[in-house]
N, C-alpha and C. Protein backbone atom coordinates (compact mmCIF):
# COMPACT_ATOMS: atom_id res chain seq x y z
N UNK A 1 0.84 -1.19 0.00
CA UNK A 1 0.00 0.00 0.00
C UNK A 1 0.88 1.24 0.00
N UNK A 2 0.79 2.06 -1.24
CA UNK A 2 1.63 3.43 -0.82
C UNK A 2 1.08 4.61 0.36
N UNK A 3 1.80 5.45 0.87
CA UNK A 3 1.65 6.08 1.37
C UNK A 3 1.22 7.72 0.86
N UNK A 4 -0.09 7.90 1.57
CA UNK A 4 -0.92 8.80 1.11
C UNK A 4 0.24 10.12 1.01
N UNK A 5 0.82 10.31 1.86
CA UNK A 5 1.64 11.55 2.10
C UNK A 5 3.27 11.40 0.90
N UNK A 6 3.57 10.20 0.61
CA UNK A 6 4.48 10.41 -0.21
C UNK A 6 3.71 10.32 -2.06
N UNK A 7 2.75 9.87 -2.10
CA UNK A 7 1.58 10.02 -3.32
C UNK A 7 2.25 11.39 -3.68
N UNK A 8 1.21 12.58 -2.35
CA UNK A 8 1.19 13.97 -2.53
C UNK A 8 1.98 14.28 -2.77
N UNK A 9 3.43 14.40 -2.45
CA UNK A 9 4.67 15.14 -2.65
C UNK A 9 5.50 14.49 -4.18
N UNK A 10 4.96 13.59 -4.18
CA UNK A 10 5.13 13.09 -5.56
C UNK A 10 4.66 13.66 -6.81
N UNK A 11 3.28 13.99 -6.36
CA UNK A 11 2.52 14.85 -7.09
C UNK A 11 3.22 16.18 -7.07
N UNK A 12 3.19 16.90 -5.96
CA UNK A 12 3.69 18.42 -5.97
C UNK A 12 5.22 18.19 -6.80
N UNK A 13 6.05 17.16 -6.85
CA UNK A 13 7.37 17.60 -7.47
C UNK A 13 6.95 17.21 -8.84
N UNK A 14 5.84 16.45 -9.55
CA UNK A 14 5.66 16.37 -10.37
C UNK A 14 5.09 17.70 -11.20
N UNK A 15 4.32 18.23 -10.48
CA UNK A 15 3.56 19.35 -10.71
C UNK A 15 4.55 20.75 -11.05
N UNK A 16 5.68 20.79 -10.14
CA UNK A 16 6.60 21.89 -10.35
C UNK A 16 7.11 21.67 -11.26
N UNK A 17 7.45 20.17 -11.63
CA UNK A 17 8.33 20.23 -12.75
C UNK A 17 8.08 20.78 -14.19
N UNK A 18 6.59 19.96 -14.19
CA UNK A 18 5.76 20.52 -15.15
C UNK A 18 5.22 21.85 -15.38
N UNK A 19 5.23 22.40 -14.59
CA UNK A 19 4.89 24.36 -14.41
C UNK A 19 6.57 24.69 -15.27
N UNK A 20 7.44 24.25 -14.39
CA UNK A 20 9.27 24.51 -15.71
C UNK A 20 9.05 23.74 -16.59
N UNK A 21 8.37 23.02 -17.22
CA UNK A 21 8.53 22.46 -18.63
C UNK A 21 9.82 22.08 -18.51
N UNK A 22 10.19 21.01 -17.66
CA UNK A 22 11.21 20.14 -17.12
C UNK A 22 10.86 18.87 -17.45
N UNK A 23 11.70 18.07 -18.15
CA UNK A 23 11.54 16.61 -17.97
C UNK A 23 12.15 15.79 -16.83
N UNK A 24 11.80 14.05 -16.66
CA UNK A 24 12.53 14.06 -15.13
C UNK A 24 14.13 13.97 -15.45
N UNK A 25 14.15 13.83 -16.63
CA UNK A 25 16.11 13.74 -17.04
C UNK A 25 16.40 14.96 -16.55
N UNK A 26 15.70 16.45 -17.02
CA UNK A 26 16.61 17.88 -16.60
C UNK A 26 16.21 17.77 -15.07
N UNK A 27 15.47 17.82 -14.49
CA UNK A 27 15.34 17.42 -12.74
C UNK A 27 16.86 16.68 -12.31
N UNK A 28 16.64 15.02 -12.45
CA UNK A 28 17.24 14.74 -12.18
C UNK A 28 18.99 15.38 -12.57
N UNK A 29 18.98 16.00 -13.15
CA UNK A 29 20.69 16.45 -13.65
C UNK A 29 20.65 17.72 -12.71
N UNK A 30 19.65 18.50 -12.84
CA UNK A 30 19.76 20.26 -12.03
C UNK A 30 19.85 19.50 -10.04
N UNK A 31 19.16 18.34 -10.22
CA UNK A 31 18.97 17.72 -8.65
C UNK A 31 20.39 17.19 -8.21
N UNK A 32 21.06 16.70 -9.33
CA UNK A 32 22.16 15.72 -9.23
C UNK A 32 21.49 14.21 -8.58
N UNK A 33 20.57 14.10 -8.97
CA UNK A 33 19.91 12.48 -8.39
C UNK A 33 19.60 11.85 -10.10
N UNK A 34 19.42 10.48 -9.50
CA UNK A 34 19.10 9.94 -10.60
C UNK A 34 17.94 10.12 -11.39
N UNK A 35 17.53 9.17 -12.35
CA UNK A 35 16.09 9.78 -13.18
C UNK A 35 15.35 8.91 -12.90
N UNK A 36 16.13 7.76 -12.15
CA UNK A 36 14.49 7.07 -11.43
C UNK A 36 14.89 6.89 -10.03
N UNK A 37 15.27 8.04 -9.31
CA UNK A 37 15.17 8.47 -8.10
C UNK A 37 13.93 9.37 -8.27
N UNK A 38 14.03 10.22 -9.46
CA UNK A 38 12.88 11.17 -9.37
C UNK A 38 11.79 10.35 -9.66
N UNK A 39 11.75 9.80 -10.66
CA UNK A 39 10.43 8.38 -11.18
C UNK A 39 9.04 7.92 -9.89
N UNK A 40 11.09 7.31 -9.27
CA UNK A 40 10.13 6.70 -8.20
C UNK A 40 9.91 7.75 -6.72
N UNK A 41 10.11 8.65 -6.49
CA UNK A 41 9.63 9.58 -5.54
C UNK A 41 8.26 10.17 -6.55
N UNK A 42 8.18 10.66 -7.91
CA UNK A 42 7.29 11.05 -8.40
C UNK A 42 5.72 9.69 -8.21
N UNK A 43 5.89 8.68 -8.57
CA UNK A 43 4.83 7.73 -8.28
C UNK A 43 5.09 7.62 -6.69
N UNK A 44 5.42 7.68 -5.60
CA UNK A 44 5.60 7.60 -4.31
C UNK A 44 5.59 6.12 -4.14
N UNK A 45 6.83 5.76 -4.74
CA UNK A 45 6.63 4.37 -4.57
C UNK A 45 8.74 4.43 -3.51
N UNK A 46 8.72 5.58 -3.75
CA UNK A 46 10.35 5.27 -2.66
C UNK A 46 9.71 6.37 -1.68
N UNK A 47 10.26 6.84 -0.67
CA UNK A 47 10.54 7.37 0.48
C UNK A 47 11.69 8.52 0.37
N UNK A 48 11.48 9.98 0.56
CA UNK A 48 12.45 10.77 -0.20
C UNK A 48 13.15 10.78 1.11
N UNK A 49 14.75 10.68 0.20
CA UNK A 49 15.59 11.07 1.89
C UNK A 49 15.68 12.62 1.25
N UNK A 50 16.20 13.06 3.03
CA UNK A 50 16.03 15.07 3.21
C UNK A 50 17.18 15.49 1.87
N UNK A 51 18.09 14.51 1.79
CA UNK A 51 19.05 15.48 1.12
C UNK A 51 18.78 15.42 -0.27
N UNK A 52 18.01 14.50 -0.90
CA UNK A 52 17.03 14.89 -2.01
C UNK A 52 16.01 15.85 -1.78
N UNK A 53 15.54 15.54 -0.78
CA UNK A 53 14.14 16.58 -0.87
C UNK A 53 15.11 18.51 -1.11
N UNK A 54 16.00 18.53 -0.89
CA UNK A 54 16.95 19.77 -0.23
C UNK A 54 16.94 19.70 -2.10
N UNK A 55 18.21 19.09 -2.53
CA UNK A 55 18.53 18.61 -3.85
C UNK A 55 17.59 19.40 -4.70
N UNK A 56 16.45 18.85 -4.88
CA UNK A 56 15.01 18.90 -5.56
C UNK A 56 14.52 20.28 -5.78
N UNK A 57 14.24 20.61 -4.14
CA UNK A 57 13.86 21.91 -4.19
C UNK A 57 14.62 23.14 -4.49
N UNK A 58 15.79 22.80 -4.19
CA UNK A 58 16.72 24.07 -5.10
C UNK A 58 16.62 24.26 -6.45
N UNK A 59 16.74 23.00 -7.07
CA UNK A 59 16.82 22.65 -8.59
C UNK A 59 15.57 23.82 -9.08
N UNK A 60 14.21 23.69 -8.31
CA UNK A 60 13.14 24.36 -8.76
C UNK A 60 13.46 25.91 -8.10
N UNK A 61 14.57 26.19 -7.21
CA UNK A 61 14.42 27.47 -6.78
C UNK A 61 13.45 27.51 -5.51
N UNK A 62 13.23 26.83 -5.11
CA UNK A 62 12.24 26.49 -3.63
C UNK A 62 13.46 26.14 -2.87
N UNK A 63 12.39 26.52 -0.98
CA UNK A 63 13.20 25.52 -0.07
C UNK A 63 12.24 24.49 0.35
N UNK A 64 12.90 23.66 0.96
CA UNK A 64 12.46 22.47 1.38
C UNK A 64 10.99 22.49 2.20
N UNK A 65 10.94 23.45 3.16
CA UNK A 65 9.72 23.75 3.48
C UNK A 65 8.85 24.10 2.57
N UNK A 66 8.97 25.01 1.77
CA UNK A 66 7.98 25.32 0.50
C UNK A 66 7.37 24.16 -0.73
N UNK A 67 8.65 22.99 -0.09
CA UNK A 67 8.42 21.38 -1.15
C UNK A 67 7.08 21.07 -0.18
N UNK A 68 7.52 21.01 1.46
CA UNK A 68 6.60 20.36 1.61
C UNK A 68 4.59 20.84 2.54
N UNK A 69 4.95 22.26 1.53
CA UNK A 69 3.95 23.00 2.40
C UNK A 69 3.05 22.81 1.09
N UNK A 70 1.95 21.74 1.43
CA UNK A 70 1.01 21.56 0.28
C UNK A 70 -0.27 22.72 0.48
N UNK A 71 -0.20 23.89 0.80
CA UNK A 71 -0.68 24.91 0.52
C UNK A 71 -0.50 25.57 -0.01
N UNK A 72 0.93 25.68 -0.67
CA UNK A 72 1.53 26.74 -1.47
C UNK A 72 1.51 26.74 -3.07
């Protein structure tokens, strides 16, 4: 069973990426993570460690709180 809360954030990094007209190859290269590190955090089928989530959100120009403030 995945987890409802890594679904969402899967979604939101999916969602940013797509607002930059980013594929997960330019993510993953601006992140320095792999392209199915992003894959699988995007389907929430892995568990993001912080120093991706950090990684991630710079790449988009966010901080990490702003990754995970699903109000914003």
């Amino acid at each position: 069973m995945k987890n409802i809360k890594l679904l969402e954030l899967g979604n939101k990094i999916r969602l940013e990426r797509s607002k930059r007209n980013m594929s997960q190859e330019e993510l993953a290269e601006k992140a320095n993570v792999s392209i199915r590190t992003i894959s699988d955090i995007e389907r929430g089928i892995t568990d993001i460690r912080y120093t991706n989530l950090l990684q991630i959100s710079e790449a988009f120009g966010l901080t990490g709180s702003q990754m995970l403030d699903f109000h914003y």
